[in-house]
C-alpha atoms as a PDB file:
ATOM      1  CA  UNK A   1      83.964-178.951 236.746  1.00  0.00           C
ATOM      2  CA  UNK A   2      81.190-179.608 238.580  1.00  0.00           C
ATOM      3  CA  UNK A   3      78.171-177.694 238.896  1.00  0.00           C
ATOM      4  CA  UNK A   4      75.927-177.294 242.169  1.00  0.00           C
ATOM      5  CA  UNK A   5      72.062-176.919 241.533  1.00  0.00           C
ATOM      6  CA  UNK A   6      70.376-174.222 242.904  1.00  0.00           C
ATOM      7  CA  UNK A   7      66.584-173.787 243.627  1.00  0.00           C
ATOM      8  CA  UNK A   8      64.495-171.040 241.874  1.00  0.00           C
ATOM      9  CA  UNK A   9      64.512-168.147 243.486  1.00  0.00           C
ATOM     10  CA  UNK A  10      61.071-168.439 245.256  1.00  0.00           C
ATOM     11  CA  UNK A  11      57.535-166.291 243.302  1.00  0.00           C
ATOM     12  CA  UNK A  12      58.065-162.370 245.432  1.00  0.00           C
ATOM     13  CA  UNK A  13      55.723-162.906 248.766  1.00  0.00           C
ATOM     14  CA  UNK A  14      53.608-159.804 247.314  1.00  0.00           C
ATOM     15  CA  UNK A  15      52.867-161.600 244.095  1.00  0.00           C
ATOM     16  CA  UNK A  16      52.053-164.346 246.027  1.00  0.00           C
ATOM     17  CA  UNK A  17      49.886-162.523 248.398  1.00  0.00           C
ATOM     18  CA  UNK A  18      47.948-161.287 244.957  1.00  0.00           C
ATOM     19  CA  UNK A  19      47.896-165.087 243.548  1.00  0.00           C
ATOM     20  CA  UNK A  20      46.532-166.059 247.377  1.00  0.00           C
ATOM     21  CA  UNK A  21      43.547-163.499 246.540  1.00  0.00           C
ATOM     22  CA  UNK A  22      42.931-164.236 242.846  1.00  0.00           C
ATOM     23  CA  UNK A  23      42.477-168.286 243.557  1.00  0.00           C
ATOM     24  CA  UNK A  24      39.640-169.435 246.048  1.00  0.00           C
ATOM     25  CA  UNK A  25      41.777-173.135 245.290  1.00  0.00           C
ATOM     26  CA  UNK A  26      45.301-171.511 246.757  1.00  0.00           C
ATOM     27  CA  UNK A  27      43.522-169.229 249.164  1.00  0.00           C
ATOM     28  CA  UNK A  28      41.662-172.660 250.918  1.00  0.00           C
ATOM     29  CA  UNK A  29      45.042-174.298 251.166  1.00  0.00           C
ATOM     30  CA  UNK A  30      46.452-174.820 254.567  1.00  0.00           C
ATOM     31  CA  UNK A  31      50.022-173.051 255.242  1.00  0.00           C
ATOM     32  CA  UNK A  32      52.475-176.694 254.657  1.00  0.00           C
ATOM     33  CA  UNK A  33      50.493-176.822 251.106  1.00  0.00           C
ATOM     34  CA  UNK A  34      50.664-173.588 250.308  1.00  0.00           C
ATOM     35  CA  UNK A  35      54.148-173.210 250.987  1.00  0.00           C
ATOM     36  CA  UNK A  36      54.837-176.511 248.463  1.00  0.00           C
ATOM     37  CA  UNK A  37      52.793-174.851 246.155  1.00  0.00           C
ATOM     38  CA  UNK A  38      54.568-171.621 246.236  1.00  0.00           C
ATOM     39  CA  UNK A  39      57.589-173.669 245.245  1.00  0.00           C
ATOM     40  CA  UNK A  40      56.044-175.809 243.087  1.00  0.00           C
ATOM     41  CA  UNK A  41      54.942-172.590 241.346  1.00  0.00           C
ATOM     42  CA  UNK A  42      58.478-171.013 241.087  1.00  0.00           C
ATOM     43  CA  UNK A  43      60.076-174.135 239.310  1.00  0.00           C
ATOM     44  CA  UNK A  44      57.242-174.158 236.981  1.00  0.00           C
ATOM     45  CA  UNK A  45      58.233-170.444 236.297  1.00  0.00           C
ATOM     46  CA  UNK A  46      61.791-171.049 235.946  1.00  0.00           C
ATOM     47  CA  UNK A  47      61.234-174.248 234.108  1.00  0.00           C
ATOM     48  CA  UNK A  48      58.608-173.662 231.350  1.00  0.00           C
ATOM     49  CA  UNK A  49      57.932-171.104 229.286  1.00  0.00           C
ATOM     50  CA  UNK A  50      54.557-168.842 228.978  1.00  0.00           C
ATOM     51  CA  UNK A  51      53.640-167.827 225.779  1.00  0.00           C
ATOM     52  CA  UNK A  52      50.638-165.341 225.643  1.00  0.00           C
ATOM     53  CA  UNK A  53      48.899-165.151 221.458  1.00  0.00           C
ATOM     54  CA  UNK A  54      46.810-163.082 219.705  1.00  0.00           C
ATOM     55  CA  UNK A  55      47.519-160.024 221.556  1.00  0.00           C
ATOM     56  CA  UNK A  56      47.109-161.361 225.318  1.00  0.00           C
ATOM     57  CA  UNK A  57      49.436-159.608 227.434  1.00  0.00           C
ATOM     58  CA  UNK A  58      50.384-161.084 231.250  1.00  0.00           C
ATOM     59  CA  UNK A  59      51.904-159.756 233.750  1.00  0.00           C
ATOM     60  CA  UNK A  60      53.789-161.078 236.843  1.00  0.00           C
ATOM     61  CA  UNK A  61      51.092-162.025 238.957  1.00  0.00           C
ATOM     62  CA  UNK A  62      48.866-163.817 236.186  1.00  0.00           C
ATOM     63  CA  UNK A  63      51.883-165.812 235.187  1.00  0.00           C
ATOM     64  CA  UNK A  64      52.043-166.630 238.706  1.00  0.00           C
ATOM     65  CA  UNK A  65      48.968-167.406 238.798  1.00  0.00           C
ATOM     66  CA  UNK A  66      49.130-170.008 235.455  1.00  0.00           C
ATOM     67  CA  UNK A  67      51.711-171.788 237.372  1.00  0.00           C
ATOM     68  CA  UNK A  68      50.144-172.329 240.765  1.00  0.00           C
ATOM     69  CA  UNK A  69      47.268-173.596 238.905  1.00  0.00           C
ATOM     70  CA  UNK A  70      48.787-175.892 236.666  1.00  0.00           C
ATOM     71  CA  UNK A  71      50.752-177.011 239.869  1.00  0.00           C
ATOM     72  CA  UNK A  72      47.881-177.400 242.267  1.00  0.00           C
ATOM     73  CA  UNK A  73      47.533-180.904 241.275  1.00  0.00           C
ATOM     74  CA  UNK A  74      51.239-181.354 241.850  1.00  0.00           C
ATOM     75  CA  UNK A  75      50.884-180.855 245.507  1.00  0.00           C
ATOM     76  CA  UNK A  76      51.221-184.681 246.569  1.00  0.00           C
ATOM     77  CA  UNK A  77      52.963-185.773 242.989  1.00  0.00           C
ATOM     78  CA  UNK A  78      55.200-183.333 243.321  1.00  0.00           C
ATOM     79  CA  UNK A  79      57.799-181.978 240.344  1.00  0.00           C
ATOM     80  CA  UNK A  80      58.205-185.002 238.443  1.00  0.00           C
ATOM     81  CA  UNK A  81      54.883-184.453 237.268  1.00  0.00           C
ATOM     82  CA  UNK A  82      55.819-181.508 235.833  1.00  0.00           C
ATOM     83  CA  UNK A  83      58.140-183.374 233.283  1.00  0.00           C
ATOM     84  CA  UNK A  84      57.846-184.028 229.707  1.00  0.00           C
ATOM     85  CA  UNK A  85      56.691-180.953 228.200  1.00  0.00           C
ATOM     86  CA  UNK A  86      57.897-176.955 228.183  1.00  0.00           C
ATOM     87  CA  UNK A  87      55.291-174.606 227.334  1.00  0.00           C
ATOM     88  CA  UNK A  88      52.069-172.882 228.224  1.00  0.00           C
ATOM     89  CA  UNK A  89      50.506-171.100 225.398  1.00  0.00           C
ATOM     90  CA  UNK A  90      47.766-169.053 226.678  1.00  0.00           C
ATOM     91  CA  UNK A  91      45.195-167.473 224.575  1.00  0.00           C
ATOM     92  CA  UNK A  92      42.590-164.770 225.427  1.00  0.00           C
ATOM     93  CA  UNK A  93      39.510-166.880 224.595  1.00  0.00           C
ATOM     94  CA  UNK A  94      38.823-169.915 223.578  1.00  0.00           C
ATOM     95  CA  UNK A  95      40.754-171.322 220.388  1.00  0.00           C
ATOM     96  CA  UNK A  96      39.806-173.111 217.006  1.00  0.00           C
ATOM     97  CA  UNK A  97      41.833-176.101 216.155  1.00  0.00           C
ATOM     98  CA  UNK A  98      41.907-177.510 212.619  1.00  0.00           C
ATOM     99  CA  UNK A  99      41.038-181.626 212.939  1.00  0.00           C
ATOM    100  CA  UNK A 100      41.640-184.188 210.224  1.00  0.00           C
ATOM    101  CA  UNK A 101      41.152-188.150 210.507  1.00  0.00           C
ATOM    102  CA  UNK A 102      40.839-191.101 207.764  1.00  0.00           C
ATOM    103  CA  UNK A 103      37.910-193.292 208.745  1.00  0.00           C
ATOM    104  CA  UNK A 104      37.884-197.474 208.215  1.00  0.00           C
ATOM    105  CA  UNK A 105      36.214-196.522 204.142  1.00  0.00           C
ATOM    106  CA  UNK A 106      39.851-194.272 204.131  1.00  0.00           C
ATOM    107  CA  UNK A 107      37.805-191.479 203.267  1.00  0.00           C
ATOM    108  CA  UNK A 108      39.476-188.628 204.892  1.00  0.00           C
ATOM    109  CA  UNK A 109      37.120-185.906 206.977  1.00  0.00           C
ATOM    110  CA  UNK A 110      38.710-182.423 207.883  1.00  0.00           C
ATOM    111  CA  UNK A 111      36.841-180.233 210.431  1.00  0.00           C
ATOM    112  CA  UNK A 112      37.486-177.790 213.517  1.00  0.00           C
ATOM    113  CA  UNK A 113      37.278-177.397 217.273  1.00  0.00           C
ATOM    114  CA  UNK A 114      36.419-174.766 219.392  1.00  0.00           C
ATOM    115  CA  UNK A 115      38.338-175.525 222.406  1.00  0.00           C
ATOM    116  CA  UNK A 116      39.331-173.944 225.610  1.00  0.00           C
ATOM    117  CA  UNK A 117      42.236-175.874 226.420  1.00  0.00           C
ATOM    118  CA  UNK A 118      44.587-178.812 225.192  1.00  0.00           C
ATOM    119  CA  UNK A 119      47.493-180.676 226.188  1.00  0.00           C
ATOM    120  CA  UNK A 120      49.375-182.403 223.476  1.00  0.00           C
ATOM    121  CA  UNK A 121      50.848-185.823 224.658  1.00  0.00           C
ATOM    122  CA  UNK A 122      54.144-184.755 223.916  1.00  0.00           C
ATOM    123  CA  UNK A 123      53.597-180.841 223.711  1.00  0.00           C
ATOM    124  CA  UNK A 124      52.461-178.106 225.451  1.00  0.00           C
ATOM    125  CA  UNK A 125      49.721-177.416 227.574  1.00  0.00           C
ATOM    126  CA  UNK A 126      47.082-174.561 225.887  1.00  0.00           C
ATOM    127  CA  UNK A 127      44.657-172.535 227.841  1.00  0.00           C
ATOM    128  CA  UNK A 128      42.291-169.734 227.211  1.00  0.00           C
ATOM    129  CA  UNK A 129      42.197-167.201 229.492  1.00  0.00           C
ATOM    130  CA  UNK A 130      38.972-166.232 230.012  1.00  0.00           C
ATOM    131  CA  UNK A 131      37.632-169.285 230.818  1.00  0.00           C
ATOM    132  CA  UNK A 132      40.840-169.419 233.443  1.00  0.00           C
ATOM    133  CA  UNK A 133      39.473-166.865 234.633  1.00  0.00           C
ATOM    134  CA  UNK A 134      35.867-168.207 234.607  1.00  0.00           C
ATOM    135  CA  UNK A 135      36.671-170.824 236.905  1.00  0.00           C
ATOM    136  CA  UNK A 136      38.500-168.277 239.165  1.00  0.00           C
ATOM    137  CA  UNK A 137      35.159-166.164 239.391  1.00  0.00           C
ATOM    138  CA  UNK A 138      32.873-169.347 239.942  1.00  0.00           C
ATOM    139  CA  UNK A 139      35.515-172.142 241.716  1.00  0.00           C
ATOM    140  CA  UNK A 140      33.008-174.317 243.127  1.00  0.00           C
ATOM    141  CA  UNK A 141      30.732-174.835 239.660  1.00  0.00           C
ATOM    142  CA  UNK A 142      32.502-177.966 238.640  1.00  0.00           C
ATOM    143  CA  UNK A 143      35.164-176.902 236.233  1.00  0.00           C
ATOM    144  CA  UNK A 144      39.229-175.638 236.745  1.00  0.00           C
ATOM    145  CA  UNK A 145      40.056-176.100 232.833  1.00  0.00           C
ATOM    146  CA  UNK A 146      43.880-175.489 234.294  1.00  0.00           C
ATOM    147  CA  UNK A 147      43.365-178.588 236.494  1.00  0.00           C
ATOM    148  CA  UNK A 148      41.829-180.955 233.638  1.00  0.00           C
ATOM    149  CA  UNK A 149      44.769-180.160 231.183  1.00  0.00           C
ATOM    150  CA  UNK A 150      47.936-180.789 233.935  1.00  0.00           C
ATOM    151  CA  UNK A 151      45.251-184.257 234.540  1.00  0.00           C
ATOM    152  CA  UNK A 152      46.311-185.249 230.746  1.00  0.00           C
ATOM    153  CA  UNK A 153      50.075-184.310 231.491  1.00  0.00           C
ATOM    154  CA  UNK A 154      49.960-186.840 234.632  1.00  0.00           C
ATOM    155  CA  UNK A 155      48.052-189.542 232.760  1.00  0.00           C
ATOM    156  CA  UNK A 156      50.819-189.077 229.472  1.00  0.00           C
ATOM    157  CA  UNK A 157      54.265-189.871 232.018  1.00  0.00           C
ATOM    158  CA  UNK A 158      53.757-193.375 231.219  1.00  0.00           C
ATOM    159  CA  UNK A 159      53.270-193.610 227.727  1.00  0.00           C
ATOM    160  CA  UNK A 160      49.644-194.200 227.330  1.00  0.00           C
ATOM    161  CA  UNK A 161      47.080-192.064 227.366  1.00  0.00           C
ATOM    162  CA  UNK A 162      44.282-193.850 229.129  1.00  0.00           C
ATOM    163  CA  UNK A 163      43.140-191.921 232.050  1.00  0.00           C
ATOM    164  CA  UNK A 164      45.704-193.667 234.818  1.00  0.00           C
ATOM    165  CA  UNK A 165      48.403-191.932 235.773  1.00  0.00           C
ATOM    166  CA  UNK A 166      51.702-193.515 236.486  1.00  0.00           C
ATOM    167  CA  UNK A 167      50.887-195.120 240.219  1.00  0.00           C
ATOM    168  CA  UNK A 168      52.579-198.444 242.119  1.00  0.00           C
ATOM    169  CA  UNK A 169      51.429-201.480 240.934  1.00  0.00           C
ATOM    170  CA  UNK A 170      48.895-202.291 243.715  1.00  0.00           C
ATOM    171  CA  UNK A 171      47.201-198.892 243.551  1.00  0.00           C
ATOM    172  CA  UNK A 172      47.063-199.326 239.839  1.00  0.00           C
ATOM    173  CA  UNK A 173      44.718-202.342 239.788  1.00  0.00           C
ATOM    174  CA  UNK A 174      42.337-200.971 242.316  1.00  0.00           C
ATOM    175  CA  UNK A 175      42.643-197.496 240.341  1.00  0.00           C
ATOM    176  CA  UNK A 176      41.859-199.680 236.806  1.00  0.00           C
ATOM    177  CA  UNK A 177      39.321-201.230 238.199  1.00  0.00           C
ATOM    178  CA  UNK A 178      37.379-198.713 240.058  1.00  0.00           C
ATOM    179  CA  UNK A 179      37.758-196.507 237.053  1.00  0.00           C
ATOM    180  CA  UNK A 180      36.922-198.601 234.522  1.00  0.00           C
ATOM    181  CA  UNK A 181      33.415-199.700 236.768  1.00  0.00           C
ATOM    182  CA  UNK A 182      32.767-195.280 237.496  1.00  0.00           C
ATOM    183  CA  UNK A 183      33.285-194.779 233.704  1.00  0.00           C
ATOM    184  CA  UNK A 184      31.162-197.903 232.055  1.00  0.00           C
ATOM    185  CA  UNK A 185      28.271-196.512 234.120  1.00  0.00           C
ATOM    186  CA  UNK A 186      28.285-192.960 233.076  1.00  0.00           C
ATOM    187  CA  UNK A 187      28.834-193.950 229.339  1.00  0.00           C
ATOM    188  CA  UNK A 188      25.987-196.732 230.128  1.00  0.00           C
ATOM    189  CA  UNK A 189      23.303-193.328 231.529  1.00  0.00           C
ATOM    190  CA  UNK A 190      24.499-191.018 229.101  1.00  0.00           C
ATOM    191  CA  UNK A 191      23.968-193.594 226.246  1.00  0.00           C
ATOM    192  CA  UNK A 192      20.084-194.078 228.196  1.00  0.00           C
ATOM    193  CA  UNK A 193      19.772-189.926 228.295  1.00  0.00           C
ATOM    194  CA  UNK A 194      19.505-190.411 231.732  1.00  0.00           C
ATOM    195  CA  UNK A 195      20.388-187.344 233.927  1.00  0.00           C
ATOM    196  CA  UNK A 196      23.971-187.392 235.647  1.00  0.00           C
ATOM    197  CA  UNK A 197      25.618-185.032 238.454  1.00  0.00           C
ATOM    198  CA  UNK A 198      29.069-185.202 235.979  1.00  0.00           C
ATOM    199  CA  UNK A 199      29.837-183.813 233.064  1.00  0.00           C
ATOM    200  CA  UNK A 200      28.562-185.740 230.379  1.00  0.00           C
ATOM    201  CA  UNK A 201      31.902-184.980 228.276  1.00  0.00           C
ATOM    202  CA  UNK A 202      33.407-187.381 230.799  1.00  0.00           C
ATOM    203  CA  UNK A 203      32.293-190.135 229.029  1.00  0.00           C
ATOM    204  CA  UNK A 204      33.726-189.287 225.861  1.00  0.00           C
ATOM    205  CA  UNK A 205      36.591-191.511 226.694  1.00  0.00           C
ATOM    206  CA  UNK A 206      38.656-192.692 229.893  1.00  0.00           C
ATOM    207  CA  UNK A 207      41.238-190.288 229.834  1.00  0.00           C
ATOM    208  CA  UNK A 208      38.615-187.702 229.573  1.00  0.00           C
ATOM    209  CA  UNK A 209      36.956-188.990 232.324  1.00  0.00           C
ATOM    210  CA  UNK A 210      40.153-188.721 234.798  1.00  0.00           C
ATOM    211  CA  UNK A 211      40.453-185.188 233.467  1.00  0.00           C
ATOM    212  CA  UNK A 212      36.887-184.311 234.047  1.00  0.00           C
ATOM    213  CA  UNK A 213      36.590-185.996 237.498  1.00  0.00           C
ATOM    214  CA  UNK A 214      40.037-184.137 238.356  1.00  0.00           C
ATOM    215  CA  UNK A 215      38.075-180.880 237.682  1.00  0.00           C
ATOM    216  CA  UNK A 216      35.403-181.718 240.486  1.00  0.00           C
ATOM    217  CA  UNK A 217      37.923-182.858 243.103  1.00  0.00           C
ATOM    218  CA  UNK A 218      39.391-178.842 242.726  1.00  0.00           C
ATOM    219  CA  UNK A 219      36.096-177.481 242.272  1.00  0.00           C
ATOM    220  CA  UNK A 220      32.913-179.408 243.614  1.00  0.00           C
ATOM    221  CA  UNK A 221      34.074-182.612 245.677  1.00  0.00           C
ATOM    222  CA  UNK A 222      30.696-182.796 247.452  1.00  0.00           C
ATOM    223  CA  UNK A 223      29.210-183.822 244.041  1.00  0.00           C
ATOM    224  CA  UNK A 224      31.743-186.591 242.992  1.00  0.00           C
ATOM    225  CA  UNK A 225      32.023-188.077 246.585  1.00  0.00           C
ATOM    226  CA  UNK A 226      28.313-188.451 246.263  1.00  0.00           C
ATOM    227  CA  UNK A 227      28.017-189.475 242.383  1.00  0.00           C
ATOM    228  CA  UNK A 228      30.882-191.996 242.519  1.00  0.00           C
ATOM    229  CA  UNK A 229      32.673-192.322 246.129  1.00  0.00           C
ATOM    230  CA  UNK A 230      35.394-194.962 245.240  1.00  0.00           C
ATOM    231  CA  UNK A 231      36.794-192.573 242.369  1.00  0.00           C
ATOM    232  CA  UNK A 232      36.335-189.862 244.868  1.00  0.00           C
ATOM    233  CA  UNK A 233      38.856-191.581 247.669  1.00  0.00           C
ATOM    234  CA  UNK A 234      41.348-192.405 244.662  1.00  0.00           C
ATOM    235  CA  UNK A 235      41.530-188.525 243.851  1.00  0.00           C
ATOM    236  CA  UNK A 236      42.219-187.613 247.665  1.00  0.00           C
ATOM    237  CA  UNK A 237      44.983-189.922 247.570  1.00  0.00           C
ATOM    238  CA  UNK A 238      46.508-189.030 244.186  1.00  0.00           C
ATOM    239  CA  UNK A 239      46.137-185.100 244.752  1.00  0.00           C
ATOM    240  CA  UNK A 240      45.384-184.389 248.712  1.00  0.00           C
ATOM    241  CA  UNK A 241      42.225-183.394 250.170  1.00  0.00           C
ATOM    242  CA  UNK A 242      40.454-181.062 248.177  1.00  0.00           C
ATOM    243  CA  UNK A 243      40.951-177.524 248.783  1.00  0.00           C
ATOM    244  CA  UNK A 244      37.123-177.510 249.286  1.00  0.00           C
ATOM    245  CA  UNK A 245      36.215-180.270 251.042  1.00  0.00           C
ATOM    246  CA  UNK A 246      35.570-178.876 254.319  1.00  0.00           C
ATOM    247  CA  UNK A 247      33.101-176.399 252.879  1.00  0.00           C
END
């Protein structure tokens, strides 16, 4: 027998209407991108499941909102970036996370996080809702947690987790090596405690880097166009023009 596929039905125009007023990023958007996100949004809902803890409680128009956000970055990818994993797990505030790891003497160190979000390379993605909601109250301060989490679910499509997306060939060696040049610096200045317009958690490591420059493409593209331009053009092309840049 065979089946026919049908689309999602589509997030109700009112809820949208709310999400439109809730997030400065999906209020800036043009009417072509918005529509794409509006149905990038309604596959997310019918595809993955939201799972509120300790007590959170969302209703329509916040889930709605948890999807157009984690889809925002979609918007030129498109669905297939949406593969790969199932769940949201959204917790009020931020979240402790137990860590373990043996080190080269195999002595074996145990420890915990505070974290406000996490994407598992082959898991779901986990955000605290607060600080969600932070960046909703202050979108142009340089962070969209939401946006640096889906960044780790790109980079993980191929395999590796080392802040480069799955891209064509060509675009991935002038990606690499525009990265890898962007990166080496800001370690190189936050190693010299020299003073730096981006996150200094960027340098942690390069797929931390992607996910912390993806933040400031949603959120403050004037700063990364000036700090490091070349990075800068490769987000425009990877995610569209930032919902800001005009501003």
């Amino acid at each position: 027998m065979r089946r026919w596929w049908r689309p999602p039905a589509p997030i109700d125009a009112s809820v949208w209407a709310e999400v439109r007023v809730a997030l400065p990023w999906v209020a800036a958007l043009d009417g072509e991108r918005d529509q794409r996100l509006h149905a990038l949004a309604s596959l997310f809902l019918n595809e993955k499941t939201i799972t509120p803890v300790a007590g959170l409680q969302l209703g329509r128009t916040q889930r709605a909102m948890l999807a157009a956000l984690c889809c925002l970055p979609l918007l030129e990818f498109g669905e297939e970036g949406l593969h790969g994993w199932s769940q949201l797990i959204v917790y009020p505030h931020a979240f402790r996370v137990e860590r373990s790891h043996m080190d080269a003497a195999g002595v074996l160190h145990e420890g915990s996080d505070e974290l406000i979000g996490e994407a598992w390379e082959a898991g779901p993605v986990i955000l605290s809702w607060a600080d969600v909601m932070a960046d909703c109250a202050d979108p142009r301060a340089g962070f969209c947690v939401a946006a640096h989490e889906i960044a780790h679910k790109l980079d993980a499509l191929d395999g590796v987790l080392d802040g480069t997306p799955p891209l064509p060939r060509d675009w991935q060696l002038e990606w690499a090596g525009d990265f890898q040049h962007a990166y080496e610096g800001l370690v190189a200045n936050v190693e010299a405690g020299l003073p730096s317009a981006i996150d200094p958690y960027a340098a942690e490591a390069p797929e931390e880097f992607f996910a912390v420059v993806t933040e400031y493409h949603f959120s403050d593209p004037a700063t990364l166009q000036k700090a490091m331009p070349e990075v800068a053009a490769h987000l425009v092309r990877l995610y569209g023009a930032a919902p800001f840049a005009a501003a």
